[in-house]
C-alpha atoms as a PDB file:
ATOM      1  CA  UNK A   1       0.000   0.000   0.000  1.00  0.00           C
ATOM      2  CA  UNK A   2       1.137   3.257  -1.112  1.00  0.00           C
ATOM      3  CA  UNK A   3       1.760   6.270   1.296  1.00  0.00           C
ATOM      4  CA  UNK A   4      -0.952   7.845  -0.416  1.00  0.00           C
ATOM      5  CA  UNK A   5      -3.348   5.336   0.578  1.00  0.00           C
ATOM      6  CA  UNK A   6      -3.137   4.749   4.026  1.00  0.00           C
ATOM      7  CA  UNK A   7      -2.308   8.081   5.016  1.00  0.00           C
ATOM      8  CA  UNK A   8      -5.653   9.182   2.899  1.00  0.00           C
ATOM      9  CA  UNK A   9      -8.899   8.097   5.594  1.00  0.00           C
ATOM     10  CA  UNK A  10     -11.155  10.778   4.506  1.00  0.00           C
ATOM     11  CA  UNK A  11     -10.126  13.308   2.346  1.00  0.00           C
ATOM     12  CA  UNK A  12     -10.682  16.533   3.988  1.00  0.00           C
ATOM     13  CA  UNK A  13      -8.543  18.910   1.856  1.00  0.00           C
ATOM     14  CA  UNK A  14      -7.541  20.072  -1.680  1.00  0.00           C
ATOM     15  CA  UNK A  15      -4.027  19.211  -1.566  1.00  0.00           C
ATOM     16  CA  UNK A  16      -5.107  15.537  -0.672  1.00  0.00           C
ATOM     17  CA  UNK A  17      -7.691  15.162  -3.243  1.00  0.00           C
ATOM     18  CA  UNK A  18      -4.822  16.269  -5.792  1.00  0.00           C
ATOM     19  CA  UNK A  19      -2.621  13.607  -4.487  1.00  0.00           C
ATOM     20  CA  UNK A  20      -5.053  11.335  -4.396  1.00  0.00           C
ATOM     21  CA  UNK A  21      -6.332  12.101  -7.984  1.00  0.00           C
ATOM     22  CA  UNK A  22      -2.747  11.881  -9.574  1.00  0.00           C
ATOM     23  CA  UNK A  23      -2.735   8.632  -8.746  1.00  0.00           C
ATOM     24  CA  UNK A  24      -6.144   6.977  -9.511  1.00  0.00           C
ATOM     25  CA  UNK A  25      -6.768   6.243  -5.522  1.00  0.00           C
ATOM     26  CA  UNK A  26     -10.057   7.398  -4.832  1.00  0.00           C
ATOM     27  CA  UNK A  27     -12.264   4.726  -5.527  1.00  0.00           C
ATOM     28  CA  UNK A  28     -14.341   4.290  -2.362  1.00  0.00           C
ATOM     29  CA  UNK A  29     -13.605   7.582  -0.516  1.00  0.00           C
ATOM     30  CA  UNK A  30     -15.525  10.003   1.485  1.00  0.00           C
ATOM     31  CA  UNK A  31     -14.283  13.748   0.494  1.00  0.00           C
ATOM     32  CA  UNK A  32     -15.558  15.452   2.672  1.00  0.00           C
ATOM     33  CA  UNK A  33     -15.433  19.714   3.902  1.00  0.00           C
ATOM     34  CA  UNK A  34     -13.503  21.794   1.792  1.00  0.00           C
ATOM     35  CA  UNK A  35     -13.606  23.501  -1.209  1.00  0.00           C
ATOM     36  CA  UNK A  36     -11.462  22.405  -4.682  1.00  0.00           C
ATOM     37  CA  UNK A  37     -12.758  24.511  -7.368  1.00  0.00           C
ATOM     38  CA  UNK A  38     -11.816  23.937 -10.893  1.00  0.00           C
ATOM     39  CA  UNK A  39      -9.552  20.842  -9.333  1.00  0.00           C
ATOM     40  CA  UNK A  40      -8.974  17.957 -12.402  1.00  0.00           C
ATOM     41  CA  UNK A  41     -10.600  15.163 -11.980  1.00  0.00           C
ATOM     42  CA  UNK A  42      -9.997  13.381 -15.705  1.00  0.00           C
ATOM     43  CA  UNK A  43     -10.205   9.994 -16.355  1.00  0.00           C
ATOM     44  CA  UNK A  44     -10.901   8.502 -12.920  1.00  0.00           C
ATOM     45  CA  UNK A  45     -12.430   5.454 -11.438  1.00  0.00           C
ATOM     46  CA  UNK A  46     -14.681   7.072  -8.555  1.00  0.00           C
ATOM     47  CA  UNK A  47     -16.722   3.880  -7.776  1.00  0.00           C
ATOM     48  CA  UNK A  48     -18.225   4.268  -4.562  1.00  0.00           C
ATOM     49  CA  UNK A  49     -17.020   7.815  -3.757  1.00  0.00           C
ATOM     50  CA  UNK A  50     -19.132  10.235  -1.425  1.00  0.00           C
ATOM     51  CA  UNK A  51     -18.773  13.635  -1.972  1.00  0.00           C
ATOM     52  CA  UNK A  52     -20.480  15.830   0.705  1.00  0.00           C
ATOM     53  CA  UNK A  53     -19.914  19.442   1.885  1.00  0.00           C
ATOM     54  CA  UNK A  54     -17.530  19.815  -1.040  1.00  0.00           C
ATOM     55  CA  UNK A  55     -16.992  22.968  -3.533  1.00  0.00           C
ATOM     56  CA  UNK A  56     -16.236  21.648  -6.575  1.00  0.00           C
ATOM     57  CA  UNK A  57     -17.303  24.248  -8.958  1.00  0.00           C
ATOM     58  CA  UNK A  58     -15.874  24.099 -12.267  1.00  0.00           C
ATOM     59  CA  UNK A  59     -14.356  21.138 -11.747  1.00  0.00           C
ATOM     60  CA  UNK A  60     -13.296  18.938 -14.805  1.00  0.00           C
ATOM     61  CA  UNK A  61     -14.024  14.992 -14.591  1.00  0.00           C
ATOM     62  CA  UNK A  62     -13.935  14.273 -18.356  1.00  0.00           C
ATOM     63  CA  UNK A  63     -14.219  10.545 -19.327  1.00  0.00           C
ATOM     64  CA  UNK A  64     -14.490   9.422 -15.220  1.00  0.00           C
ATOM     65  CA  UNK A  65     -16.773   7.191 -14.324  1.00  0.00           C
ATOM     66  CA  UNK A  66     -18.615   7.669 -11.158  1.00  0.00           C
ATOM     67  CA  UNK A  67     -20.122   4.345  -9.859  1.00  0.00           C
ATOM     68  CA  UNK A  68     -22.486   3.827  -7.014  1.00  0.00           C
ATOM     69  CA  UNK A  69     -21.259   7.021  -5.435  1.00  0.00           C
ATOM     70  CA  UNK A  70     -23.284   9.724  -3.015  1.00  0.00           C
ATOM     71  CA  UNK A  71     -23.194  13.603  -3.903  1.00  0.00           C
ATOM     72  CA  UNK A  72     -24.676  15.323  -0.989  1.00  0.00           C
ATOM     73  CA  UNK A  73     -24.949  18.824  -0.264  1.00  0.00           C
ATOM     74  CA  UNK A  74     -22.356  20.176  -2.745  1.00  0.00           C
ATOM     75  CA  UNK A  75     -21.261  22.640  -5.376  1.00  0.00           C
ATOM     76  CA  UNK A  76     -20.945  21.137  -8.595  1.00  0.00           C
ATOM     77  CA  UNK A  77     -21.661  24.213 -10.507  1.00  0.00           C
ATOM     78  CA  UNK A  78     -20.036  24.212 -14.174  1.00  0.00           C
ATOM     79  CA  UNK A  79     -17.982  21.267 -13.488  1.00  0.00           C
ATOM     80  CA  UNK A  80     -17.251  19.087 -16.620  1.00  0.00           C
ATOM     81  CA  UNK A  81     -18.082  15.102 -16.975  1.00  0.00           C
ATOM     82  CA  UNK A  82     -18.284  15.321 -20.907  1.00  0.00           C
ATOM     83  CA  UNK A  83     -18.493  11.688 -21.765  1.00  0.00           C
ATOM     84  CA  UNK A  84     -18.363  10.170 -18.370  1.00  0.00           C
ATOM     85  CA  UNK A  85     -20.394   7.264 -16.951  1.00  0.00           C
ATOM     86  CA  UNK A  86     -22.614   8.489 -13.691  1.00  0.00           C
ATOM     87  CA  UNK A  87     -24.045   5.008 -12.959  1.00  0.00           C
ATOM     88  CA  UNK A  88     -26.512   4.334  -9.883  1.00  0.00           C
ATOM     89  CA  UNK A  89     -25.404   7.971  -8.714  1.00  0.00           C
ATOM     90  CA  UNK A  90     -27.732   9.608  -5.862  1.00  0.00           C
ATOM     91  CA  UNK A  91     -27.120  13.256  -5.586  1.00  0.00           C
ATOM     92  CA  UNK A  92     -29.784  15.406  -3.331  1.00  0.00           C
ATOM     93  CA  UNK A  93     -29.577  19.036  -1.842  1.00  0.00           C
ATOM     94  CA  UNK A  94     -26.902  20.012  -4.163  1.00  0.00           C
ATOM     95  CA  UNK A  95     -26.548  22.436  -6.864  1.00  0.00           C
ATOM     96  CA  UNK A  96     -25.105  21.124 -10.251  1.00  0.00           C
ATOM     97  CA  UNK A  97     -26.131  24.450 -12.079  1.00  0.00           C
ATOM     98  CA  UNK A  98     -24.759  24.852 -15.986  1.00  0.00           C
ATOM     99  CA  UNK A  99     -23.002  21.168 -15.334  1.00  0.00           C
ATOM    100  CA  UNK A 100     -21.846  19.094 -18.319  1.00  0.00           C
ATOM    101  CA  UNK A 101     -22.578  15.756 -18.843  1.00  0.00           C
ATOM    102  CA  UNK A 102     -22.942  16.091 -22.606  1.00  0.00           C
ATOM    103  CA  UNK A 103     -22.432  12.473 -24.761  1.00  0.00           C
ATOM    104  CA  UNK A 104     -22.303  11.247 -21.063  1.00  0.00           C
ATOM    105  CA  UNK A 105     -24.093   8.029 -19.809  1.00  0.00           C
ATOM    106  CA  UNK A 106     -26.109   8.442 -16.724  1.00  0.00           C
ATOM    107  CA  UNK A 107     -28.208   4.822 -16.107  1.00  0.00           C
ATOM    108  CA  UNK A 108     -30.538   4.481 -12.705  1.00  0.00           C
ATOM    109  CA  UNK A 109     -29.578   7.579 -11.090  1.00  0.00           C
ATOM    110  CA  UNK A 110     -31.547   9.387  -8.704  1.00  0.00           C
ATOM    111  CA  UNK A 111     -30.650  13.011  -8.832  1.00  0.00           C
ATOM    112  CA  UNK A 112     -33.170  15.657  -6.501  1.00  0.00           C
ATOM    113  CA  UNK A 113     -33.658  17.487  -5.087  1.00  0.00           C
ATOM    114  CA  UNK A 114     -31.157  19.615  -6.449  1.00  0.00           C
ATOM    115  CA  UNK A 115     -30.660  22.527  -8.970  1.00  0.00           C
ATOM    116  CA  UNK A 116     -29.990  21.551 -12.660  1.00  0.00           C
ATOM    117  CA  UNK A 117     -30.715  24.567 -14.478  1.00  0.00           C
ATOM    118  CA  UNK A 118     -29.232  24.840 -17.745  1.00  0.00           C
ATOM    119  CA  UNK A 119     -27.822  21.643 -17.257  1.00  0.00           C
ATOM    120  CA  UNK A 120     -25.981  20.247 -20.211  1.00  0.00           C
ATOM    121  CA  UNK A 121     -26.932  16.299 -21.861  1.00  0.00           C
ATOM    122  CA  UNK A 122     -26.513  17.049 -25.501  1.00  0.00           C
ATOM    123  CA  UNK A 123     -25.655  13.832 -26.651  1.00  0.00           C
ATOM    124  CA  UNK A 124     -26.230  11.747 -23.328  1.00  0.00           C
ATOM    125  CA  UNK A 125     -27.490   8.387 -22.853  1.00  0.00           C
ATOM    126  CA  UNK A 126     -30.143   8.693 -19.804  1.00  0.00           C
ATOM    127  CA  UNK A 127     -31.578   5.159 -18.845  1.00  0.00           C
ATOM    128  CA  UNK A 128     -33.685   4.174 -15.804  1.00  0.00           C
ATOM    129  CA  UNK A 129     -32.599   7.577 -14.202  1.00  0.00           C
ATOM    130  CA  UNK A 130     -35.300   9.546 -11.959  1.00  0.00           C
ATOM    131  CA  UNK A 131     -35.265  13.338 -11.572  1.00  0.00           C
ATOM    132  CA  UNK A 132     -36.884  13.663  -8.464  1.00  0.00           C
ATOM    133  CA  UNK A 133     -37.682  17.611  -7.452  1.00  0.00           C
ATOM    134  CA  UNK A 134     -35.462  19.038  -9.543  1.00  0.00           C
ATOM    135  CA  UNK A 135     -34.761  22.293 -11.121  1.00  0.00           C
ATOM    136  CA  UNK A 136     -34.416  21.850 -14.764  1.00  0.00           C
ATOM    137  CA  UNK A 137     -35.199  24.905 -16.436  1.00  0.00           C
ATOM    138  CA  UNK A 138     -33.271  25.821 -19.850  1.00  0.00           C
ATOM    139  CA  UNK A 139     -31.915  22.315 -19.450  1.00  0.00           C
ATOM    140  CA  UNK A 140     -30.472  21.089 -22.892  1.00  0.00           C
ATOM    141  CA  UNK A 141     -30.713  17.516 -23.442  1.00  0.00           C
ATOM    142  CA  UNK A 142     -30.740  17.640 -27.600  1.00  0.00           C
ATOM    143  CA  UNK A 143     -30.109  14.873 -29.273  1.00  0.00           C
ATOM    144  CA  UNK A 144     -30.007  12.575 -26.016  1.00  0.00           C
ATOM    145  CA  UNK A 145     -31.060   9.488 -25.691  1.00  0.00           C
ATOM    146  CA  UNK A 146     -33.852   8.903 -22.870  1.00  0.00           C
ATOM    147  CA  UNK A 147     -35.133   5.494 -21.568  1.00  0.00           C
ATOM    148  CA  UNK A 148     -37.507   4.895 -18.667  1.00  0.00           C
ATOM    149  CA  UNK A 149     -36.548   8.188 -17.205  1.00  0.00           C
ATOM    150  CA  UNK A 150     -39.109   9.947 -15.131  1.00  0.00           C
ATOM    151  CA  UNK A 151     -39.127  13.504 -14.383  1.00  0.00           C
ATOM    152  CA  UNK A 152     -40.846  13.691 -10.369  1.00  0.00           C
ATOM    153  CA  UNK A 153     -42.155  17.191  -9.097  1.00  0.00           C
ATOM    154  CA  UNK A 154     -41.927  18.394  -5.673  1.00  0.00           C
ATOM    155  CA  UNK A 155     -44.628  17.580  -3.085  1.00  0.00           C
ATOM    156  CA  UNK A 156     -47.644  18.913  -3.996  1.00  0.00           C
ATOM    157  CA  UNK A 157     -46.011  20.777  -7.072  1.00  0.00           C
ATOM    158  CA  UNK A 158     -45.136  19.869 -11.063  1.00  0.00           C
ATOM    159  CA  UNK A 159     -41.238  19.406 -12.215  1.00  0.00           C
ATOM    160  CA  UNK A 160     -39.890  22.513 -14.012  1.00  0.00           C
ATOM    161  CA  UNK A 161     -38.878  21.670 -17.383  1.00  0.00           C
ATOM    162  CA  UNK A 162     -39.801  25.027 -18.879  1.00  0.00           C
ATOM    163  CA  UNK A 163     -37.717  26.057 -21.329  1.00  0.00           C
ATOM    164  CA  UNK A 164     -35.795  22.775 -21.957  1.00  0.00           C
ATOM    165  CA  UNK A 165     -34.248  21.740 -25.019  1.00  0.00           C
ATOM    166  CA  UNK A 166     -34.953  18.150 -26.342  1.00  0.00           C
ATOM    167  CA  UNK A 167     -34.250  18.642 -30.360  1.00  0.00           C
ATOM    168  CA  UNK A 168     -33.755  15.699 -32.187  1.00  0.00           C
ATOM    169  CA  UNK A 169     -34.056  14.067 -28.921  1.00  0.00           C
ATOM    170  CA  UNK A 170     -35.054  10.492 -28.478  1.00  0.00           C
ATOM    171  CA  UNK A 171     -37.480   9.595 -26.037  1.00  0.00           C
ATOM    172  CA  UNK A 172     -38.475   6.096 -24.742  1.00  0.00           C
ATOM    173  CA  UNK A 173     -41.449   5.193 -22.040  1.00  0.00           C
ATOM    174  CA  UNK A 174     -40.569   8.871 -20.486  1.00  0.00           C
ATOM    175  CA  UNK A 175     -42.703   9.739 -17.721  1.00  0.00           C
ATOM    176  CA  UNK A 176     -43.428  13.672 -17.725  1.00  0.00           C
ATOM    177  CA  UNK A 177     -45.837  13.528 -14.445  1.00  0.00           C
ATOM    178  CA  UNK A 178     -47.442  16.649 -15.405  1.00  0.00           C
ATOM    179  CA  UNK A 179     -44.852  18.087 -15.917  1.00  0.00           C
ATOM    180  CA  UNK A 180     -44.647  22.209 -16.642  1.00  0.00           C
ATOM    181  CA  UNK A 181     -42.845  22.526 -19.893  1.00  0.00           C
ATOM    182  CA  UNK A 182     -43.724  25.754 -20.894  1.00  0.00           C
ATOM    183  CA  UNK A 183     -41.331  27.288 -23.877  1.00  0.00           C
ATOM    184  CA  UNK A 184     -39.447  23.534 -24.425  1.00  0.00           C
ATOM    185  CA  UNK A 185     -37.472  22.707 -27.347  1.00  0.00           C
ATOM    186  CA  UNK A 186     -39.301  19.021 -28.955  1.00  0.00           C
ATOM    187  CA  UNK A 187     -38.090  20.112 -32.589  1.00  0.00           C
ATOM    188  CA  UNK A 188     -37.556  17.132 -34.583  1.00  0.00           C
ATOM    189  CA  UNK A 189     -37.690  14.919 -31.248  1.00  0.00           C
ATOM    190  CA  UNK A 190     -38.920  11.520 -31.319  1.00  0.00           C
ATOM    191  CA  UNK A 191     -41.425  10.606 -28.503  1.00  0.00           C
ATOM    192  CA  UNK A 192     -42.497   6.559 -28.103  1.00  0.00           C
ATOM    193  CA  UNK A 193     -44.762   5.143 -25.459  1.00  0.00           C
ATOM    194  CA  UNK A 194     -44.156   8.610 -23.147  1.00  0.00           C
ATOM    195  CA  UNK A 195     -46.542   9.813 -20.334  1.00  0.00           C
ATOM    196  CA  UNK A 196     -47.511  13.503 -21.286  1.00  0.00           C
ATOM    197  CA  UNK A 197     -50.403  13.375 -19.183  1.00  0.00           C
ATOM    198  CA  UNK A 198     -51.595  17.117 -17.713  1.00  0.00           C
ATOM    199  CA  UNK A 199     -48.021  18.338 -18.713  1.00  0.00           C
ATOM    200  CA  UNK A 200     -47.963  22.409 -20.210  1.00  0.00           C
ATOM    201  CA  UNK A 201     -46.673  22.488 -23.488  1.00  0.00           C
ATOM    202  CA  UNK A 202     -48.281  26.322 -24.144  1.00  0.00           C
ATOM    203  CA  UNK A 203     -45.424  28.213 -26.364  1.00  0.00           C
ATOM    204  CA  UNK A 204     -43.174  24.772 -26.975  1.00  0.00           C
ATOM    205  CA  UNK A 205     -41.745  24.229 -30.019  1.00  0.00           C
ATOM    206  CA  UNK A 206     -43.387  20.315 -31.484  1.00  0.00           C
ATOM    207  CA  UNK A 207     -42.113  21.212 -35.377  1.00  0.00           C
ATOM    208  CA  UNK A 208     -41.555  18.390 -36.911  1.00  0.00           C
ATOM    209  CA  UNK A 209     -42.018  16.325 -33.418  1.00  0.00           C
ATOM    210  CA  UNK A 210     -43.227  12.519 -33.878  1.00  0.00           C
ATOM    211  CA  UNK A 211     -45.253  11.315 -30.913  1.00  0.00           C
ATOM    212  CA  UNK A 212     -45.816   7.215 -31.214  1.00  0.00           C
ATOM    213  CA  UNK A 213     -48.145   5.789 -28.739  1.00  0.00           C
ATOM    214  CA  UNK A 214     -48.153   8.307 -26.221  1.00  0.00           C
ATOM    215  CA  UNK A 215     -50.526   9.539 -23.408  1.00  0.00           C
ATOM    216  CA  UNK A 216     -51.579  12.992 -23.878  1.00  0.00           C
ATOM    217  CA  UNK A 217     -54.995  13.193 -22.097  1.00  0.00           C
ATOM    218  CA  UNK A 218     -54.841  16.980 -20.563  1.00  0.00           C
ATOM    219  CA  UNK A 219     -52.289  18.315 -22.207  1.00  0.00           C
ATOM    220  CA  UNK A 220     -51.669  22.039 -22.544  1.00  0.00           C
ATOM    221  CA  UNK A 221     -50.864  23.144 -25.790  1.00  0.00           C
ATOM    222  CA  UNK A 222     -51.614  26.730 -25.810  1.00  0.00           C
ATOM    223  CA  UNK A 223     -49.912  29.123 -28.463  1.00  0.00           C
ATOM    224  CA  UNK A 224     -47.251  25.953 -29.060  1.00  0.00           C
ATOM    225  CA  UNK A 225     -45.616  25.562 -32.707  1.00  0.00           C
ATOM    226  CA  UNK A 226     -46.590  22.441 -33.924  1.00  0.00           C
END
């Protein structure tokens, strides 16, 4: 065992995480307290890491692959995962504001509540993963990929996908759960078997839009282009 590793225990700084980081040793962590902004996090095998209490804004985790790992009350704003796997990931009273996870994969995740505005998943693959009272407005998930995801509102209260950009999208068995998606993007998207039941579509874009098989009873399609 490397110094590195049994000196580690919880990681409770940035100059620790670095170390830690450079080489590939943080598989099963807790990082935990301090803030790392913009720290580089490429590449990395982060299976069964807990992040909590952390500031990692801007941080840049290209091509990792987090795995069965907790994000709890932390600052992922702007940091990077571009074509990283986020499998069985649970994140809740966070704030991943303007993150990346464009041509990522993220399968059975449960990510709320937290703040995903302007979130990026251009290109993702989203499978089996529930957004559970979370903040999704100007999200952009064109050309992604969705399968069995479901989109859960607060208590009492609709998800906020208004604004949201799902051009040339694909969409399987998604469940919308009245979802308020005033001003979204569906341009060219492909819709199969999804639940649009009660959901506001007034002012969203549906040019060109195929819906196959989908429930639409209640739907709100005031002023939308279709």
């Amino acid at each position: 065992m490397s110094e590195t590793s049994a000196d580690a225990g919880v990681v409770q700084s940035r100059r620790q995480l670095e170390r830690l980081v450079a080489d590939d040793e943080l598989a099963g962590r807790t990082i935990s307290g301090f803030g790392a902004p913009g720290v580089l996090m490429r590449g990395l095998d982060l299976d069964g890491v807990t992040v909590e209490r952390v500031d990692l804004q801007d941080a840049d985790g290209e091509d990792s692959r987090l795995e069965h790992a907790e994000v709890r009350q932390s600052d992922l704003r702007r940091s990077r995962w571009v074509g990283g796997l986020w499998h069985r990931v649970r994140a809740s009273d966070s704030d991943l504001t303007q993150i990346d996870l464009s041509r990522a994969q993220v399968l059975r995740c449960e990510l709320g509540p937290v703040r995903l505005s302007k979130a990026g998943f251009a290109g993702a693959c989203l499978q089996g993963t529930t957004f559970k009272a979370a903040e999704l407005y100007s999200a952009d998930f064109s050309r992604a990929v969705l399968t069995k995801v479901v989109f859960e509102g607060y208590d009492g209260s609709t998800v906020s996908l208004s604004r949201t950009d799902f051009t040339r999208a694909a969409l399987f068995e998604v469940d919308f759960r009245r979802a308020n998606m005033y001003g979204a993007i569906l341009r060219e998207a492909l819709l199969f078997k999804c639940d649009l039941r009660g959901v506001n579509l007034s002012s969203a874009d549906l040019r060109g839009a195929r819906l196959v098989g989908c429930l639409t009873h209640g739907v709100d399609l005031d002023d939308a282009q279709l």
